[in-house]
Protein backbone atom coordinates (compact mmCIF):
# COMPACT_ATOMS: atom_id res chain seq x y z
CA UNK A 1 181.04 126.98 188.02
CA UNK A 2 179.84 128.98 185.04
CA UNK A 3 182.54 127.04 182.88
CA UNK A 4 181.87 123.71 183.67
CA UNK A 5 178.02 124.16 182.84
CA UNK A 6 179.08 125.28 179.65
CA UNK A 7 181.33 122.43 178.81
CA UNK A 8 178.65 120.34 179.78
CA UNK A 9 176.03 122.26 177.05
CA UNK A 10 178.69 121.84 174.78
CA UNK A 11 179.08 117.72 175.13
CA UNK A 12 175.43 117.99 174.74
CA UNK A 13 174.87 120.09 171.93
CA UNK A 14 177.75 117.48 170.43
CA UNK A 15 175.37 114.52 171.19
CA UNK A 16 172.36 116.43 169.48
CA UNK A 17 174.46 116.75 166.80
CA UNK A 18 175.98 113.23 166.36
CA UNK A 19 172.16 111.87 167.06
CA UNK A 20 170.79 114.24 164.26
CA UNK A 21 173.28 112.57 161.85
CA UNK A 22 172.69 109.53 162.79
CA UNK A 23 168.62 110.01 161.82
CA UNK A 24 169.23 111.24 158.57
CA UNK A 25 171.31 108.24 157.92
CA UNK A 26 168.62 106.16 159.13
CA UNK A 27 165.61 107.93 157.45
CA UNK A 28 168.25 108.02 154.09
CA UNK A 29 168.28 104.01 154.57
CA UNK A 30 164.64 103.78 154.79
CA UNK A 31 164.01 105.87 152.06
CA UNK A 32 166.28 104.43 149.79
CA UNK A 33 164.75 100.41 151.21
CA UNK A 34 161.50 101.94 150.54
CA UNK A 35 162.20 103.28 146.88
CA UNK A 36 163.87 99.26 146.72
CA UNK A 37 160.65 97.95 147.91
CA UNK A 38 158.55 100.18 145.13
CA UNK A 39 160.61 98.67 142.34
CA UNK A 40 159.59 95.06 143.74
CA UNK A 41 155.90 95.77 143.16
CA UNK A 42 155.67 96.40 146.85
CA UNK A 43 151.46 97.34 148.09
CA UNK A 44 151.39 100.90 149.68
CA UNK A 45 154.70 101.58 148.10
CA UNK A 46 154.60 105.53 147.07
CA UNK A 47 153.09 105.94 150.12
CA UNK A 48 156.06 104.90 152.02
CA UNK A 49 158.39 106.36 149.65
CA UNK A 50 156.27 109.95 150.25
CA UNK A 51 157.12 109.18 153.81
CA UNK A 52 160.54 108.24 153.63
CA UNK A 53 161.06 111.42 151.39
CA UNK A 54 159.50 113.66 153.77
CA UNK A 55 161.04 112.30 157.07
CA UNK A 56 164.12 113.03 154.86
CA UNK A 57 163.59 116.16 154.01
CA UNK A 58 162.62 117.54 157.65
CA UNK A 59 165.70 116.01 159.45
CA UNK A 60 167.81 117.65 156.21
CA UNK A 61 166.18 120.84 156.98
CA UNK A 62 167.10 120.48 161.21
CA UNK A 63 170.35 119.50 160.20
CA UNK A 64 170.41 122.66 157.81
CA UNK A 65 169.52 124.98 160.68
CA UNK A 66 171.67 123.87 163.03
CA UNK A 67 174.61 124.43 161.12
CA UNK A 68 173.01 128.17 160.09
CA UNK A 69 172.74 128.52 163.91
CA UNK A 70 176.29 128.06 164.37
CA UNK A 71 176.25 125.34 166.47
CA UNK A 72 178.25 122.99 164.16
CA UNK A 73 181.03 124.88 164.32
CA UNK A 74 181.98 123.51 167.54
CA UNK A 75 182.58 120.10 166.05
């Protein structure tokens, strides 16, 4: 029984992981749409590019420690 509640933390750990790549690509997307959107003249836009940058750099940073944590390794 012990086994199969480990496989099952593994799949999940494997979705966290897949999820947590999947919002940096997004908040990379929104940061890059928001630098875009700056450029154009854009009202409020360093605002949302100070945003963008630091939604960035926080999921960067999760993403960081999980793979210091070792639980990328499983991938």
């Amino acid at each position: 029984m012990h086994r199969h509640s480990t496989k099952r933390g593994d799949k999940r750990q494997r979705v966290n992981r897949i999820a947590l790549v999947a919002r940096v690509q997004l908040a990379y997307e929104q940061f890059t749409d928001a630098v875009a959107r700056l450029r154009e003249g854009a009202p409020h836009g360093r605002r949302a590019v100070a945003l963008a940058r630091h939604r960035l750099r926080l999921l960067n940073r999760a993403m960081a420690m999980m793979a210091l944590s070792g639980n990328a390794s499983a991938a």
